[in-house]
Protein backbone atom coordinates (compact mmCIF):
# COMPACT_ATOMS: atom_id res chain seq x y z
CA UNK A 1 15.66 -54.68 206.14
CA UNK A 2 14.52 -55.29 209.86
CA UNK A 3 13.95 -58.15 212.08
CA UNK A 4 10.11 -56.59 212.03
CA UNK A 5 7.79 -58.32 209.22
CA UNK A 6 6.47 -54.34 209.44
CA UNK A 7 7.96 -52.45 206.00
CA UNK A 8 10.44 -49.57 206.98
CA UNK A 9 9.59 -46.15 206.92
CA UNK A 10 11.68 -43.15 205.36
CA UNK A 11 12.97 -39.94 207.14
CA UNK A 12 14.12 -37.85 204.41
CA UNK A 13 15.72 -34.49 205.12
CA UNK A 14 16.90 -32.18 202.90
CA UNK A 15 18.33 -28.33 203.45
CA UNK A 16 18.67 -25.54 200.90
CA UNK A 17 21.85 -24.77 199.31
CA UNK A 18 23.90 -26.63 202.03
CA UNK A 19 27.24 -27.48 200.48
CA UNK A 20 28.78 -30.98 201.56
CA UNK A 21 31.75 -29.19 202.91
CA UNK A 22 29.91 -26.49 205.44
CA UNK A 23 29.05 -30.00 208.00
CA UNK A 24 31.75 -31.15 210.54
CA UNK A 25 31.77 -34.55 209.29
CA UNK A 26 32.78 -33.29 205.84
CA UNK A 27 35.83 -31.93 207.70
CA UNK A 28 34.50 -28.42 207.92
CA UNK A 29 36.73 -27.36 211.06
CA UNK A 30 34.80 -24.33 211.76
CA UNK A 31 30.88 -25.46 211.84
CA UNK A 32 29.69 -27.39 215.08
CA UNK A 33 26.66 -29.95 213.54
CA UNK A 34 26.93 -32.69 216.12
CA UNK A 35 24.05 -34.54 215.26
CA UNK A 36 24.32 -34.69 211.94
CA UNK A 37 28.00 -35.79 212.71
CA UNK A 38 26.26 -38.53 214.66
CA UNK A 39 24.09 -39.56 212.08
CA UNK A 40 27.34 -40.20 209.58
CA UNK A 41 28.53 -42.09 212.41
CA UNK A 42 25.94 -44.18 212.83
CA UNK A 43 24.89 -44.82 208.22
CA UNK A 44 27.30 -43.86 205.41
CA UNK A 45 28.44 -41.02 204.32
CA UNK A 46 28.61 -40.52 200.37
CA UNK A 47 31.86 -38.09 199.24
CA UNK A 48 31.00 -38.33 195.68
CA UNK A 49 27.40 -37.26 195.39
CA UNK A 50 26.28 -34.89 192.87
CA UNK A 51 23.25 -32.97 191.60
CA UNK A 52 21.89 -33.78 188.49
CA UNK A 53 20.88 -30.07 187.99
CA UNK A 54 22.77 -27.55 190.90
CA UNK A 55 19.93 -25.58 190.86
CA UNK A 56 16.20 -25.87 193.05
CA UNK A 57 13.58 -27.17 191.04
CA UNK A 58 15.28 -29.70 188.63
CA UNK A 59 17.23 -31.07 191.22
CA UNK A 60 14.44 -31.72 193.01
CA UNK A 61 12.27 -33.20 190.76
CA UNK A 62 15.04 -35.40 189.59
CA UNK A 63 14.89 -36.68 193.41
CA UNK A 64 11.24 -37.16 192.94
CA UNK A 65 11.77 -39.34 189.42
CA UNK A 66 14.92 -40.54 188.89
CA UNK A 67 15.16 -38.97 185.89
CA UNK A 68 17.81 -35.71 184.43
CA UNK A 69 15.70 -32.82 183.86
CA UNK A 70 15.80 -32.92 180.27
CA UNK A 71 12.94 -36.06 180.50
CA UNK A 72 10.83 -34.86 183.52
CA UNK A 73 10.72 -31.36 182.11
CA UNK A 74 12.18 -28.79 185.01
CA UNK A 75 14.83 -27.45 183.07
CA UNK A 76 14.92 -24.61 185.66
CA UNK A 77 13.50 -22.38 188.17
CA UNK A 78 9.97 -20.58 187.61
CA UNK A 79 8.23 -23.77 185.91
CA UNK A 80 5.36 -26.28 187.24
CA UNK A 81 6.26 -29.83 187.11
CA UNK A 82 3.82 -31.73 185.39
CA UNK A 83 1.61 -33.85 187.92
CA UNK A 84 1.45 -36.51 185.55
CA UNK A 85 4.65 -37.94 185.71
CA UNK A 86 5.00 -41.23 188.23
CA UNK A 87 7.39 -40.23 190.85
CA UNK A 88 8.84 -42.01 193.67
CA UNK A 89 6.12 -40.93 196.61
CA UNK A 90 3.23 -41.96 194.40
CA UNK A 91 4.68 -45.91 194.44
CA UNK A 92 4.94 -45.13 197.73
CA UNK A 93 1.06 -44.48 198.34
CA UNK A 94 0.09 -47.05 195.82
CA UNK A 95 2.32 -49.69 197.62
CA UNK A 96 0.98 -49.03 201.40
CA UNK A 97 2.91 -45.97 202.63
CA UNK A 98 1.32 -43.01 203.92
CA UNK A 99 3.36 -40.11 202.19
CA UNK A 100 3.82 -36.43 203.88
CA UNK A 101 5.96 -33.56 203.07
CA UNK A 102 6.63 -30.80 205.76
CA UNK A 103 8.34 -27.61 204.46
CA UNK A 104 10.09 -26.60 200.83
CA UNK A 105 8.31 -28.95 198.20
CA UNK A 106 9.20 -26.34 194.99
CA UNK A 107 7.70 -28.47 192.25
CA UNK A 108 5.99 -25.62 191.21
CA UNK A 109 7.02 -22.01 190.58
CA UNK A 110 7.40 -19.51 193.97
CA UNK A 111 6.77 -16.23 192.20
CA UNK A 112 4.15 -14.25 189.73
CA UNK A 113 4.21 -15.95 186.16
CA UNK A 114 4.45 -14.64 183.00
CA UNK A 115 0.53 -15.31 182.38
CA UNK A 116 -2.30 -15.22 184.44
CA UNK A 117 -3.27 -18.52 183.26
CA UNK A 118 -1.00 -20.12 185.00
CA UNK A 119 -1.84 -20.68 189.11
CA UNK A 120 0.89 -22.14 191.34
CA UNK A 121 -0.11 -24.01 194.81
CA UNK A 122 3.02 -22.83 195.67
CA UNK A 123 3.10 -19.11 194.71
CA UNK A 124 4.95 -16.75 197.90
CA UNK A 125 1.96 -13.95 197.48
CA UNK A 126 -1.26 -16.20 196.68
CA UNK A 127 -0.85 -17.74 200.02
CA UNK A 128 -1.18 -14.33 202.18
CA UNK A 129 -3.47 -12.88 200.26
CA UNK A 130 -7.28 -12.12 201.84
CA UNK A 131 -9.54 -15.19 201.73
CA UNK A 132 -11.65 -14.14 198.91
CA UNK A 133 -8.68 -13.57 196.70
CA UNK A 134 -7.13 -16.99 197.57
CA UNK A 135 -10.43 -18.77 196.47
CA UNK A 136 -9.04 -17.98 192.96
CA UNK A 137 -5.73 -19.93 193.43
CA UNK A 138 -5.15 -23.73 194.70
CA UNK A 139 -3.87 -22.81 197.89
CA UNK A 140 -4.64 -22.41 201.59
CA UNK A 141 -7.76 -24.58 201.65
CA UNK A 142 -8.11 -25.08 197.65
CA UNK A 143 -4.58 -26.56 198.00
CA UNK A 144 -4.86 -30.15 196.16
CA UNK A 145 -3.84 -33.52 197.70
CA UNK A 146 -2.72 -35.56 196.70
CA UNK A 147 0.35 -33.53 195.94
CA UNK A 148 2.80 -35.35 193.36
CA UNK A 149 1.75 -38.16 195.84
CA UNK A 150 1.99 -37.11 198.85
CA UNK A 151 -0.87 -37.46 200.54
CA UNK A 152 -0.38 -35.01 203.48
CA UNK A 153 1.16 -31.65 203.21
CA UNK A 154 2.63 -28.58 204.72
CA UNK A 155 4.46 -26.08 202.48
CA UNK A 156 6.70 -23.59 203.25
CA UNK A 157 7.25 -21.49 200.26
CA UNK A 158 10.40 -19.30 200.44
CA UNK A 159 13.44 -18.73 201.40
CA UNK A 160 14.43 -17.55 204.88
CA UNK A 161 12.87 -15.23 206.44
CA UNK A 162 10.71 -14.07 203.54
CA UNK A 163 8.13 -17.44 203.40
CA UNK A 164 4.50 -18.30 203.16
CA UNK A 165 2.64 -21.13 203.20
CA UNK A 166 1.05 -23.21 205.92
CA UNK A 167 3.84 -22.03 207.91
CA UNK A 168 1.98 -18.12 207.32
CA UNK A 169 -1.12 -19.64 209.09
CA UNK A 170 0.82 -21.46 211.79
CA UNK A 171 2.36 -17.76 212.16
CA UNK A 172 -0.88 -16.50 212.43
CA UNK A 173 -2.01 -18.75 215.49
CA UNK A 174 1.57 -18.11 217.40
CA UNK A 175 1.58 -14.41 217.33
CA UNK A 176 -0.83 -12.39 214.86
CA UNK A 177 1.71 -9.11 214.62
CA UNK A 178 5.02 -11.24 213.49
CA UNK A 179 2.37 -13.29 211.06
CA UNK A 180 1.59 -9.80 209.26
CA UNK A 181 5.49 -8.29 209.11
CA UNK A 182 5.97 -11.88 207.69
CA UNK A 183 2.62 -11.21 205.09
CA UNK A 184 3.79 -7.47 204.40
CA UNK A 185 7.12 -9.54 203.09
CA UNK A 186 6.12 -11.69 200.68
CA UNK A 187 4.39 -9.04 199.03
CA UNK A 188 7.68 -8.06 197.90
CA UNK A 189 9.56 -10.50 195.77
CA UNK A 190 12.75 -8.39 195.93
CA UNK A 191 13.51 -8.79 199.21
CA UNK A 192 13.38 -12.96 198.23
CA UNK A 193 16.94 -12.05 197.11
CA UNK A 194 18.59 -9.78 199.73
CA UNK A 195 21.35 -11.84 201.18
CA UNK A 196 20.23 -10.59 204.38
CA UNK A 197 16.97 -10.69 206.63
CA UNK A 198 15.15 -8.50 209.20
CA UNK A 199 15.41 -9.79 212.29
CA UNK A 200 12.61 -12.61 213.17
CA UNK A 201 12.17 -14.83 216.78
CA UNK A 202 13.63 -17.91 217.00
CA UNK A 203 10.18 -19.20 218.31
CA UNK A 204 8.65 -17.98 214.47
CA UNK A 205 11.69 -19.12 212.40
CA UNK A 206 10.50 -21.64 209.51
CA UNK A 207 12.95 -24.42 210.35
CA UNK A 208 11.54 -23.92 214.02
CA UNK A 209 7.75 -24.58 212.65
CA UNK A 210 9.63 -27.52 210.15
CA UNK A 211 10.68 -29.42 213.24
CA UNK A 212 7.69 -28.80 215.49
CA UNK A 213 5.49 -30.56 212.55
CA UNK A 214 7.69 -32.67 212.04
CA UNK A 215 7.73 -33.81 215.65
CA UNK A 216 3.71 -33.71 215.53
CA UNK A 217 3.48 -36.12 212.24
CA UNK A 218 5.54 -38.22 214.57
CA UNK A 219 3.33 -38.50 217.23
CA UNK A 220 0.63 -38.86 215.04
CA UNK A 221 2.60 -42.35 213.74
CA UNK A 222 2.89 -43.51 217.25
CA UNK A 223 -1.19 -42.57 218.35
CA UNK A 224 -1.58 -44.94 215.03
CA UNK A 225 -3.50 -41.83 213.40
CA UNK A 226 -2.48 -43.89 209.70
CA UNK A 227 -2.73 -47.35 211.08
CA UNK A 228 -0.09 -49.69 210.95
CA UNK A 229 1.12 -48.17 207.63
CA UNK A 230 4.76 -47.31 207.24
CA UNK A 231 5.60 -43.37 206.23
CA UNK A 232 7.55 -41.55 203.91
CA UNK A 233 8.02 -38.42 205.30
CA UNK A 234 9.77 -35.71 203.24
CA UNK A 235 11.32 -33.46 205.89
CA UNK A 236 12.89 -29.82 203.82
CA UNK A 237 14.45 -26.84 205.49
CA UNK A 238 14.61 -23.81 204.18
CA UNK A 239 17.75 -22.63 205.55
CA UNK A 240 20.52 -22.35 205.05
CA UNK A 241 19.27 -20.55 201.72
CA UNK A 242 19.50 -16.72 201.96
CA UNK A 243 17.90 -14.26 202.86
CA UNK A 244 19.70 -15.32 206.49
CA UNK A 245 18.67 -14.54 209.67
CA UNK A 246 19.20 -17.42 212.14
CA UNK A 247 18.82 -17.62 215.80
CA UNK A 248 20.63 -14.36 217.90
CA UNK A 249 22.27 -16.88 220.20
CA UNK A 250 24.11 -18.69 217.49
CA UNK A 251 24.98 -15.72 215.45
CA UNK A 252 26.94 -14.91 219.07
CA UNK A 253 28.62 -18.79 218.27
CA UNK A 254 30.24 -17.58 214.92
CA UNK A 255 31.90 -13.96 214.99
CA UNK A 256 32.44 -12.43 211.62
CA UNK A 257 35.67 -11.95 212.72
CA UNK A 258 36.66 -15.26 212.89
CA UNK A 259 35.62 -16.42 209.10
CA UNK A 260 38.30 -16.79 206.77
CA UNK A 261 38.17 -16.30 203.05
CA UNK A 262 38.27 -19.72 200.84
CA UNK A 263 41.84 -20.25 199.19
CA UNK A 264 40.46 -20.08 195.92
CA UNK A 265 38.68 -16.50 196.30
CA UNK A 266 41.16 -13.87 194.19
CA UNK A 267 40.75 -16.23 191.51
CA UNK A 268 37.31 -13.65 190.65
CA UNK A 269 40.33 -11.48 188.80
CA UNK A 270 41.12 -14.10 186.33
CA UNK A 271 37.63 -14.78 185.55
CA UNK A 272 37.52 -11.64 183.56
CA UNK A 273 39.35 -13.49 180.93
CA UNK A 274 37.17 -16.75 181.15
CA UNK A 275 35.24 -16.94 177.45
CA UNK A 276 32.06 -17.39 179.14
CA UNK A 277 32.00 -16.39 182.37
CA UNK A 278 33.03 -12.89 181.46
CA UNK A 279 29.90 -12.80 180.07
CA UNK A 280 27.87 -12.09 183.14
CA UNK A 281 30.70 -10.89 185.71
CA UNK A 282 31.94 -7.92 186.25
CA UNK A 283 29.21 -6.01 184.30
CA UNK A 284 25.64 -4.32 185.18
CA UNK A 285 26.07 -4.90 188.76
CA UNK A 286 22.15 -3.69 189.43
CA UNK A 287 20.74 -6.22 186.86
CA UNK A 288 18.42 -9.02 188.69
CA UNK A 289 19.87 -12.16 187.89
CA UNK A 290 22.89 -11.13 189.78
CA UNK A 291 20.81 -11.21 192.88
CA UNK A 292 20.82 -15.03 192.29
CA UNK A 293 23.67 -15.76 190.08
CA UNK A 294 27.02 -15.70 189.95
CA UNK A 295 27.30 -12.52 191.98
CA UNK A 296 30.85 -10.87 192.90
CA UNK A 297 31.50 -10.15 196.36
CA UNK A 298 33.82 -8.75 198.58
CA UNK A 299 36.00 -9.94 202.17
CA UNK A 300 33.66 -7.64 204.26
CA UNK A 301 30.09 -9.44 202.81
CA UNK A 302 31.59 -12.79 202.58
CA UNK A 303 32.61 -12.93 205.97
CA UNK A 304 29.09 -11.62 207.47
CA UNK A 305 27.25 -13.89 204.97
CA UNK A 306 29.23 -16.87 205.89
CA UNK A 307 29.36 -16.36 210.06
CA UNK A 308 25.48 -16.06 209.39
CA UNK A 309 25.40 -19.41 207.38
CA UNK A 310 27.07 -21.19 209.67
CA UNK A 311 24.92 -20.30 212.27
CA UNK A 312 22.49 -21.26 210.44
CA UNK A 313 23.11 -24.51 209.51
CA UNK A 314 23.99 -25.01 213.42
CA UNK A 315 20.17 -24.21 214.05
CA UNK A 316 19.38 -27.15 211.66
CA UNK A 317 21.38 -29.50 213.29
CA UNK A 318 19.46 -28.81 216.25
CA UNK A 319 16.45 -29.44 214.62
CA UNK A 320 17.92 -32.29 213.42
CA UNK A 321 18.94 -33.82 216.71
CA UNK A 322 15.15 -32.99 218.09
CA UNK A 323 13.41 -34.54 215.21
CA UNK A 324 15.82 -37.68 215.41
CA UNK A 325 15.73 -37.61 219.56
CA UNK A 326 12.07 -38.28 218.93
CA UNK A 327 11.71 -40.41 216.20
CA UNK A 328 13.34 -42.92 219.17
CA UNK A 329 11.12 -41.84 222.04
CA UNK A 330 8.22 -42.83 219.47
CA UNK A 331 9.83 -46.46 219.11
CA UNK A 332 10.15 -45.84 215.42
CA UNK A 333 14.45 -45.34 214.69
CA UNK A 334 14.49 -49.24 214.13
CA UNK A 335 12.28 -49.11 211.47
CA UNK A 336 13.46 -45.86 209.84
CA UNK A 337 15.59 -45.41 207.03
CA UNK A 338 16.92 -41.38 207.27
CA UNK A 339 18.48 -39.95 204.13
CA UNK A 340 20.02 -36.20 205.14
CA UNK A 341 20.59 -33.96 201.59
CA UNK A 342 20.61 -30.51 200.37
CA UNK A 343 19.30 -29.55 197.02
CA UNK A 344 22.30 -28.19 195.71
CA UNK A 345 25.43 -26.29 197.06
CA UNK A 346 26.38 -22.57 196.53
CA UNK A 347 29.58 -20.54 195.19
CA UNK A 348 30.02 -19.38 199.26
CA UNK A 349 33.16 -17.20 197.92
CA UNK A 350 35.18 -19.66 195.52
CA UNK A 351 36.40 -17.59 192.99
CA UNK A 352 35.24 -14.55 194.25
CA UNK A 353 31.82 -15.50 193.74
CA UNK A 354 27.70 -16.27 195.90
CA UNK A 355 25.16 -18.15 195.07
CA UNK A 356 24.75 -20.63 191.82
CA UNK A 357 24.57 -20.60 188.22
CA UNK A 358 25.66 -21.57 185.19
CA UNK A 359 29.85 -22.03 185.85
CA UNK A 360 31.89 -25.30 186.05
CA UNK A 361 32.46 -25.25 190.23
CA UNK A 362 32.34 -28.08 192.53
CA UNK A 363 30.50 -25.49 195.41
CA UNK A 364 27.16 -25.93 193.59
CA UNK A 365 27.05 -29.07 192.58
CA UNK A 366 28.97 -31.60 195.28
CA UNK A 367 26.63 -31.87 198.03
CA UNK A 368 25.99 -33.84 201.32
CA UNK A 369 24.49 -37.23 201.37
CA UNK A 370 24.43 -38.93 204.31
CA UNK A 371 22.15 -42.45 204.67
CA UNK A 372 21.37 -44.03 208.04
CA UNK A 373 19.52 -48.02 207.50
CA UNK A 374 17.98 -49.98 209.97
CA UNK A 375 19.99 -52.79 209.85
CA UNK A 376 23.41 -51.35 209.23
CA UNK A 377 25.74 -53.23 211.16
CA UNK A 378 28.82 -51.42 210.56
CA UNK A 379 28.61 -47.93 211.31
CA UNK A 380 30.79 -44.71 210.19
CA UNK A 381 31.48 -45.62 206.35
CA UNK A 382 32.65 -43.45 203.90
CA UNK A 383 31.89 -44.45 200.51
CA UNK A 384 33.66 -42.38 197.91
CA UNK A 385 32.14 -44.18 194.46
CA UNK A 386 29.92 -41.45 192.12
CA UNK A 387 26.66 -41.57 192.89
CA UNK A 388 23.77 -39.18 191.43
CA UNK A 389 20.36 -37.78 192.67
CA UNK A 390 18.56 -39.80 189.84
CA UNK A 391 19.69 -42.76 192.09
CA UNK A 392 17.82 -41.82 194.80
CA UNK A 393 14.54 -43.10 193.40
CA UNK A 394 15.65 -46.79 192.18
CA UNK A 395 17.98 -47.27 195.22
CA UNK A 396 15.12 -46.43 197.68
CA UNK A 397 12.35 -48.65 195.79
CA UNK A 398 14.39 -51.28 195.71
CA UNK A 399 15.78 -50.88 199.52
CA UNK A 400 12.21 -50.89 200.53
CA UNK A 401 11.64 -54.50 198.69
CA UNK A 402 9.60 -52.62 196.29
CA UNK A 403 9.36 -55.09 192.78
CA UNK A 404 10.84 -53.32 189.65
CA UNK A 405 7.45 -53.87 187.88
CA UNK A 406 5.76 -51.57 190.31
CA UNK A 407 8.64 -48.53 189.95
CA UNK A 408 8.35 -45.87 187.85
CA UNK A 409 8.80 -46.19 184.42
CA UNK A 410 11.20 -44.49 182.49
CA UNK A 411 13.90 -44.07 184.89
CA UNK A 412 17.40 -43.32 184.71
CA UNK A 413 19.54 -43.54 187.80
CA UNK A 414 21.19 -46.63 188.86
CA UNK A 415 20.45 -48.93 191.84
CA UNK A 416 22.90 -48.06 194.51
CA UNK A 417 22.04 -50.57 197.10
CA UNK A 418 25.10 -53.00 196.48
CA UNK A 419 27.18 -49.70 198.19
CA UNK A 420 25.37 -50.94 201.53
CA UNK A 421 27.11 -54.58 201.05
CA UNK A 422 30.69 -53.07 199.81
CA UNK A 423 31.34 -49.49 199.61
CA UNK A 424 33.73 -50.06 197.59
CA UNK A 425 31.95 -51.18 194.75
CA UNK A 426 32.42 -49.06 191.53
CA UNK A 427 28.44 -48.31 189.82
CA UNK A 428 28.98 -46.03 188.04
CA UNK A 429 31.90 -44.73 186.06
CA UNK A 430 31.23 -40.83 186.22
CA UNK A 431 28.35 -38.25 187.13
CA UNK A 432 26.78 -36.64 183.92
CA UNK A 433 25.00 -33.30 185.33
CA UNK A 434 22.54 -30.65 183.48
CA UNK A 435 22.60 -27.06 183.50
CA UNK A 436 19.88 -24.93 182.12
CA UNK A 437 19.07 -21.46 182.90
CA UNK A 438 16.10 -19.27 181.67
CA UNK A 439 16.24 -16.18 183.60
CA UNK A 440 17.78 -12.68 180.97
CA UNK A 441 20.00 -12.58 179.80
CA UNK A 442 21.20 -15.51 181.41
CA UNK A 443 20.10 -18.31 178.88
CA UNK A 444 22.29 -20.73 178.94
CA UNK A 445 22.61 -24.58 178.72
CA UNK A 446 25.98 -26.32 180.02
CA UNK A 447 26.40 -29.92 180.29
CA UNK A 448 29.10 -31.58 183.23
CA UNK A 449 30.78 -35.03 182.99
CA UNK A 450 32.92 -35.61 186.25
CA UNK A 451 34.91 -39.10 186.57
CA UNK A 452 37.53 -39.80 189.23
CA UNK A 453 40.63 -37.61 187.78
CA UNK A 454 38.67 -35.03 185.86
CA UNK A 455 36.01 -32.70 185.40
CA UNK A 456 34.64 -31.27 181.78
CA UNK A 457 32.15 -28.96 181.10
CA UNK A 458 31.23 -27.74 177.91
CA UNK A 459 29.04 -24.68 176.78
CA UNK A 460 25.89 -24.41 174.26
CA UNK A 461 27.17 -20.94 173.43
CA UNK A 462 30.58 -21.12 173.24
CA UNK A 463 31.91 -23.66 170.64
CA UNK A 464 35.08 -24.88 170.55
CA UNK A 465 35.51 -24.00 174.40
CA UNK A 466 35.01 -25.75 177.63
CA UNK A 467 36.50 -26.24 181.04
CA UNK A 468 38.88 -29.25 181.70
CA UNK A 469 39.64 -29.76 185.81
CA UNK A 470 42.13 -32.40 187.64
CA UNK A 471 40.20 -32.74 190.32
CA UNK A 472 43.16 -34.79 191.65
CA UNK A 473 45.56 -32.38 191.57
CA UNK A 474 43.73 -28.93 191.46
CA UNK A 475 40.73 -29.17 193.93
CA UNK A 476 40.51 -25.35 193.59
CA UNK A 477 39.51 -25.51 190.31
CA UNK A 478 41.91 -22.67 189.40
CA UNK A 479 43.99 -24.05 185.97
CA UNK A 480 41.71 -24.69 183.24
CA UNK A 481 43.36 -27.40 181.19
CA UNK A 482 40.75 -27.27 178.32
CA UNK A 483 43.57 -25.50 175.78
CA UNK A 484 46.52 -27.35 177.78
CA UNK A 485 48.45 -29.59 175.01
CA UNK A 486 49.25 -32.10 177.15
CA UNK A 487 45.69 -32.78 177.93
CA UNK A 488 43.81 -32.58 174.23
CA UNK A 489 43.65 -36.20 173.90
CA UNK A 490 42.04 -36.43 177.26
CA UNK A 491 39.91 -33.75 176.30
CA UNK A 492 38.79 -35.77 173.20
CA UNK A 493 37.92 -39.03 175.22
CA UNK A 494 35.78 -36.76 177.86
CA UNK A 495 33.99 -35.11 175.07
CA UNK A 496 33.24 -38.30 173.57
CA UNK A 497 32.06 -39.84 176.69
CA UNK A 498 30.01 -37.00 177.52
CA UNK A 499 28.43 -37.13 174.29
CA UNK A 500 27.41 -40.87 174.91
CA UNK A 501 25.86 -39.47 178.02
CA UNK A 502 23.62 -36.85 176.56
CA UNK A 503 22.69 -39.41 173.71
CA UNK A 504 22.24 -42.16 176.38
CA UNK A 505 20.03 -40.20 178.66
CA UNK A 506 17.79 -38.13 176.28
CA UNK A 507 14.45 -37.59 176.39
CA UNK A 508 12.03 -40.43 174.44
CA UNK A 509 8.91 -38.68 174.76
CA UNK A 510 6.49 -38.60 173.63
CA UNK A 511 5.88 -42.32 173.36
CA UNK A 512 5.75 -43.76 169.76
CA UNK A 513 1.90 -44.62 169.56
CA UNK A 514 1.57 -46.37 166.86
CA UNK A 515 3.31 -49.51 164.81
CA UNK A 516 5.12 -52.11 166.62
């Protein structure tokens, strides 16, 4: 990995519903990220990277695994992942890296559950409520390490400008009368899902308190607070997830004016006549899930919410830049492996439509991946084969010289470290994604399989009827081929191969017990 006989550490950052075509070096001609334009520059840049779920929590416990969300559990939002399952940061600890996460963890559920049996370290309210209230929940100073293995944490819980957490207490030290607007806040769930955000400091913004943490881990490497011990250090920004309020200067940077509408947006009319989709558009406009799914909008919002995004995601490339600037004036970028990610994507106006959710769209589920190694000696490659976030976890371990007896078991991404040598090199054949949602009336379960020319997605609740994409020929996504004669017998092989895939990668537990 390095000339060093000293094991590399990890840099991983990851954003919030950042598609992989809102960064300059995914040719977005209207964003200015320099520094994560540098970083492609300097690692490669993956063009075919998908989510195994498009949605928080499963996503991100996939990342955690290496496993689809049927086998780990997080089918969706609102869930706790189970703390028994091996995951990436605990072979981590086990094998001689101190682990940390600064920022959005989500591996357990943000808001009240549906019992009061069930206590979330990660639950918005519990985390700015009085002292002798939080004593009841395992937060603030009842919150338990190690965390799904990492050893050293602080959580922001949230989304924008409505977040608690450590970041709540950090808030408290900076300036006490910001802290409590911030507390009143998360009192209120709603506001969780405006698409916009009071105005808040750039000095009290979470991806402000992300980096200056992140920064302070980082000295604490160099003043050999762990030792010589390597780190895995899970960096996570909140942003550019709404509610959106980023800094006033760069909301000067992007006028409203100047945003232009996505070629695919009037497509939202002939959705009306999609056999599914209809299902949730264009009706009960008040009812909550729209306030996170699939929701219509129009040219005036879309504009505003997209100057705002971009601005945004600007302010995280700063970040970026100062967390990077100083992993080098530590001495550590020679020995640091940075991964840069998002979560998942969001709808940003294709077809009319915000947010995420159960639909077929490339806006969710395509994301950024951009991977910087020590010893790269070519710089600036593009690599364009499929690769999945449940091949995070086995390419990583096995990057790291990790032995495939110590990974965890049961997982079921693919090693993706040949790439580095040729990126060429074909791994996989196709992405097979997951889609479950939970939330009424919007329970639904879609499955995705996405190969070079096409992409299929089929419906639980709607038999006999699917989406069928040429993603060679319509990137838009706007003829659905599904009914198309010309295309039934390819829509019989992709059925059949995406049957293999669901078979293939099905959950075996619970383990047989018994008999050999």
């Amino acid at each position: 990995m390095t000339s060093s006989n000293q094991k590399p550490n990890v840099l991983f950052i990851i954003c919030d519903a950042l598609r992989a075509d809102y960064l300059g070096c995914y040719g977005n001609p209207d964003i200015q990220t320099p520094n994560i334009d540098r970083l492609a520059k300097q690692g490669m840049r993956f063009v075919n990277y998908y989510a195994a779920n498009p949605i928080c929590m499963p996503n991100r416990a996939s990342l955690l695994t290496g496993q689809y969300p049927n086998t780990h559990g997080v089918r969706s939002n609102g869930m706790i992942m189970d703390e028994m399952i091996p995951t990436l940061v605990k072979t981590l600890a086990k094998r001689g890296w101190h682990t940390a996460a600064i920022g959005k963890i989500h591996h357990q559920f943000w808001m009240g559950s549906t019992s009061r049996k069930y206590k979330s370290a990660e639950d918005i309210a519990s985390w700015v409520m009085k002292p002798e209230q939080q004593k009841l929940y395992p937060v603030a100073e009842n919150f338990p390490l190690p965390y799904y293995g990492y050893e050293e944490v602080e959580v922001v819980s949230g989304n924008g400008c409505i977040c608690s957490g450590h970041y709540t207490k950090w808030l408290e030290k900076k300036n006490s009368e910001v802290s409590q607007e911030i507390i009143t806040r998360c009192y209120d769930f709603r506001q969780l899902f405006d698409l916009f955000c009071a105005p808040i400091a750039e000095e009290y913004n979470s991806s402000t308190y992300i980096t200056e943490r992140t920064i302070a881990f980082l000295d604490r490497v160099a003043n050999k607070k762990y030792g010589d011990k390597p780190f895995y250090l899970h960096c996570s920004f909140n942003d550019p997830h709404y509610p959106i309020y980023p800094p006033d200067r760069l909301q000067e940077r992007y006028k409203t004016k100047d945003m232009h509408l996505p070629e695919n947006f009037n497509d939202k009319n002939n959705l009306k006549s999609h056999k599914y989709l209809s299902n949730f558009l264009y009706t009960n406009p008040d009812a909550f899930f729209k306030k996170a799914f699939l929701k219509e909008t129009h040219e005036e919002e879309l504009k505003k919410l997209k100057a705002l995004t971009l601005a945004s995601i600007a302010y995280v490339d700063e970040c970026v830049g100062k967390i990077l600037k100083h992993l080098e004036d530590v001495g550590q970028a020679d020995n640091t492996i940075v991964i840069f990610t998002s979560d998942h994507g969001d709808l940003m106006g294709d077809h009319g439509l915000l947010f995420k959710g159960p639909c077929p769209y490339d806006g969710i589920m395509k994301i950024p991946l951009i991977w910087r190694n020590p010893d790269m000696i070519n710089s600036g490659i593009v690599c364009d084969s499929f690769i999945s976030s449940v091949d995070y976890t086995p390419t990583l371990l096995t990057l790291l010289g990790v032995k495939p007896k110590f990974h965890p078991p049961n997982m079921q991404g693919f090693d993706m470290t040949p790439l580095f040598q040729n990126p060429n090199k074909e791994i996989r054949e196709h992405c097979y994604i997951e889609a479950d949602e939970e939330m009424n009336p919007m329970v639904s379960r879609l499955r995705h399989l996405i190969t070079k020319q096409f992409k299929l997605t089929v419906y639980e609740e709607m038999p006999g009827f699917g989406d069928l994409y040429d993603r060679l020929n319509d990137p838009l996504e706007l003829t659905n081929l599904w009914e198309h004669p010309n295309y039934q017998k390819i829509r019989v092989e992709l059925v059949e191969k995406l049957l293999f895939e669901v078979l293939k990668n099905q959950s075996r537990f619970p383990r047989r017990i018994a008999g050999s």
